[in-house]
C-alpha atoms as a PDB file:
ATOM      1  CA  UNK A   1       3.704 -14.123  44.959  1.00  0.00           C
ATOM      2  CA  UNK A   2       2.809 -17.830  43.929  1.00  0.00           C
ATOM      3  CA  UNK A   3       5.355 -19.917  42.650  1.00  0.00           C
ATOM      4  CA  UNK A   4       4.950 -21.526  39.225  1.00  0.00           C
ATOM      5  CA  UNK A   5       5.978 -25.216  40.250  1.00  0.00           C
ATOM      6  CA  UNK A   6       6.056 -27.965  37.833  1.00  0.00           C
ATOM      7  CA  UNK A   7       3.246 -30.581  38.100  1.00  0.00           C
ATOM      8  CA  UNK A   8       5.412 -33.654  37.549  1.00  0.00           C
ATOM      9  CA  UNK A   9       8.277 -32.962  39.641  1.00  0.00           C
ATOM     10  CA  UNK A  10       7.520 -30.225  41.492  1.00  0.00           C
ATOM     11  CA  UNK A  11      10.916 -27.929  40.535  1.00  0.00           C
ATOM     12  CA  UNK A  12      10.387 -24.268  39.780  1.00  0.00           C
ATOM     13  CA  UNK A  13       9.329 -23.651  36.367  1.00  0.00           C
ATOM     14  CA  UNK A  14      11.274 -21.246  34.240  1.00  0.00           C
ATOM     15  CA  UNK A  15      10.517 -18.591  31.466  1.00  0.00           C
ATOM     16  CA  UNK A  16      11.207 -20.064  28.147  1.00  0.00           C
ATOM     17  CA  UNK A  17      10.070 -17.114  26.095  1.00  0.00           C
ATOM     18  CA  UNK A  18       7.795 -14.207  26.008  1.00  0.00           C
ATOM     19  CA  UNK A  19       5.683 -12.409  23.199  1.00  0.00           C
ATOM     20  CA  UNK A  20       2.987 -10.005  22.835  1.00  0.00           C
ATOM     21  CA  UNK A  21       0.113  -9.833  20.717  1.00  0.00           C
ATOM     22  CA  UNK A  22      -2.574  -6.767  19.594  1.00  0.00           C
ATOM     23  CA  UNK A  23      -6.434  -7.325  20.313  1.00  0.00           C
ATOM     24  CA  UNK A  24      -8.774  -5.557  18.647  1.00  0.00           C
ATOM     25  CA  UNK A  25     -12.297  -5.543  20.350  1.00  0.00           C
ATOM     26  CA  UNK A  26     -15.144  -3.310  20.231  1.00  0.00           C
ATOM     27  CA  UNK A  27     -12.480  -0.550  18.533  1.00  0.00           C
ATOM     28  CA  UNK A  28     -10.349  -0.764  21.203  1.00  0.00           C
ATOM     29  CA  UNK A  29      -6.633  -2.183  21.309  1.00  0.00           C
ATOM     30  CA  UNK A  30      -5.966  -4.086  23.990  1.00  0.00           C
ATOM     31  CA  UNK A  31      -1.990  -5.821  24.219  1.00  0.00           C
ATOM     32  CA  UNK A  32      -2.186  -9.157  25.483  1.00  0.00           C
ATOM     33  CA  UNK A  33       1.616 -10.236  26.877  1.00  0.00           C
ATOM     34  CA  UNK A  34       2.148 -14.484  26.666  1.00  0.00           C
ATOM     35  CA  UNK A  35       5.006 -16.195  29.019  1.00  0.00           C
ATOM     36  CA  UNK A  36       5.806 -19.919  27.920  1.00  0.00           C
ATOM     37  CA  UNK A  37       6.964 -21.440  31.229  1.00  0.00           C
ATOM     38  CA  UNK A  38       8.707 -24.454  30.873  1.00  0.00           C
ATOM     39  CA  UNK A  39      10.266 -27.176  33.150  1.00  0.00           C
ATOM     40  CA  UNK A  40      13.903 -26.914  34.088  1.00  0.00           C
ATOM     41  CA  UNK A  41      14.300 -30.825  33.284  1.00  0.00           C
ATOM     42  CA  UNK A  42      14.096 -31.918  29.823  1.00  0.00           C
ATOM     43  CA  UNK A  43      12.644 -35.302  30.392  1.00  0.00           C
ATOM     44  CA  UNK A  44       9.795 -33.949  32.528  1.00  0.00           C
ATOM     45  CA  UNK A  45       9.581 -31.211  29.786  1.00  0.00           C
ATOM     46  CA  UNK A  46       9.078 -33.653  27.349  1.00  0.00           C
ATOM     47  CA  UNK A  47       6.787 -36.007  28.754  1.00  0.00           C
ATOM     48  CA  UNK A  48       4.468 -32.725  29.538  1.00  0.00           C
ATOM     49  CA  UNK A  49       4.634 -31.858  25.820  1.00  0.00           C
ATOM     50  CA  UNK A  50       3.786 -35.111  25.036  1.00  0.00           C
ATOM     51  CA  UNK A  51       0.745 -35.395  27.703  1.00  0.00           C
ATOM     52  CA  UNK A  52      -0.156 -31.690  26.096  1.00  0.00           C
ATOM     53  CA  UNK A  53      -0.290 -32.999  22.596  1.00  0.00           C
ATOM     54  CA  UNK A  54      -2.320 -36.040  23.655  1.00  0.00           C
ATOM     55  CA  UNK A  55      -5.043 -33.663  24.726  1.00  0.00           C
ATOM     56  CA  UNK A  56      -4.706 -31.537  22.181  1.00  0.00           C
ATOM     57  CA  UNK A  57      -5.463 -34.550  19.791  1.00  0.00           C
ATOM     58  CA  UNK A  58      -8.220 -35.610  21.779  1.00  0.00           C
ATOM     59  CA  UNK A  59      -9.614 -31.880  21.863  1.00  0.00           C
ATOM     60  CA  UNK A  60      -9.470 -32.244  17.709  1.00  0.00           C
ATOM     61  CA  UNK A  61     -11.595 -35.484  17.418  1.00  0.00           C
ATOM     62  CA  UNK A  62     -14.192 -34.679  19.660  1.00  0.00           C
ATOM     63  CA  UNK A  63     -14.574 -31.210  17.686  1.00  0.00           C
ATOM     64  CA  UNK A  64     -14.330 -33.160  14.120  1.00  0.00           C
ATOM     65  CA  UNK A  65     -16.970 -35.848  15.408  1.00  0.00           C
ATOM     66  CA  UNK A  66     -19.594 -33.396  17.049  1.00  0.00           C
ATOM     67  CA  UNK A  67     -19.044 -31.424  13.448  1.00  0.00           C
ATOM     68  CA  UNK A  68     -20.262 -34.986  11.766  1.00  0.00           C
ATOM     69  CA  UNK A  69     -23.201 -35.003  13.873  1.00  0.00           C
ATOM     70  CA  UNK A  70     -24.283 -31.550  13.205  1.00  0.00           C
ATOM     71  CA  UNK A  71     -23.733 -32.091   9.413  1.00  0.00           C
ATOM     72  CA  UNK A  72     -25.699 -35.147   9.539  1.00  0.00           C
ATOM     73  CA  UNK A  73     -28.317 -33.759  11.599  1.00  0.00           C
ATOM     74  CA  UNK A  74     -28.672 -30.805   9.332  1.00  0.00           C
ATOM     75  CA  UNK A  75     -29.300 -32.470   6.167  1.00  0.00           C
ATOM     76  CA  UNK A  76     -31.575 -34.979   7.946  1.00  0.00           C
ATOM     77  CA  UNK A  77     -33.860 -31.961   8.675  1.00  0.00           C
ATOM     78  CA  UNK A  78     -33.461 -30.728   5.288  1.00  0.00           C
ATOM     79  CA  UNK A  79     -34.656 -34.034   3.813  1.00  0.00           C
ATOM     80  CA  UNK A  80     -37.291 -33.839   6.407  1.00  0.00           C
ATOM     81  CA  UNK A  81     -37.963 -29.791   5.275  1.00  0.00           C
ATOM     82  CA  UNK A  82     -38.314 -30.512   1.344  1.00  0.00           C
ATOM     83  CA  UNK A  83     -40.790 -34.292   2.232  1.00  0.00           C
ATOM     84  CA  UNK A  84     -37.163 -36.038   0.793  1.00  0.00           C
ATOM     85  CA  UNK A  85     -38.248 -38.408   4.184  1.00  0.00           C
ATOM     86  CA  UNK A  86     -40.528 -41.434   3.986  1.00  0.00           C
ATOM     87  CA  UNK A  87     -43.983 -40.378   4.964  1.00  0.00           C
ATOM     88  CA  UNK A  88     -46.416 -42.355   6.921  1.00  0.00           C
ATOM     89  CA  UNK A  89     -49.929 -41.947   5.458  1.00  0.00           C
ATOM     90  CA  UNK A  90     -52.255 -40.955   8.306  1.00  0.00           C
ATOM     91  CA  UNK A  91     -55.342 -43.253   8.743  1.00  0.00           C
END
């Protein structure tokens, strides 16, 4: 069995809390059990949180700034669909 060692510090990780959740796919039920491991030092914990929500943020732009790009590309081919887009007359 591994061990479940803290990146930071390396001390052994402990369970914070456990839930499970139901999956429905293709009619079936599946139960899907989560563990929260957690570090046994609070400052480590903390600065992992805080590393955690950094990404998390990051995650979130990228996603809102490719959805800009798609929206922009989409209604530039709809201008380009309906002739909304300056023509060049052909010689």
């Amino acid at each position: 069995m591994s061990k479940n060692l803290c990146p930071n510090c390396g001390k052994k990780r402990i369970l914070a809390k456990t839930w499970q959740e139901k999956v429905f796919l293709y009619g079936k039920v599946s139960v899907i059990e989560h563990r929260e491991m957690i570090c046994p030092d609070k400052n480590c914990q903390k600065k992992i949180e805080k590393e955690t929500e950094m990404r998390e943020e990051k995650s979130r732009q990228i996603k809102k700034d490719k959805e800009e790009r798609d929206s922009a590309h989409r209604s530039k081919m709809v201008n380009l669909r309906f002739g909304r887009a300056k023509k060049e007359p052909f010689n």
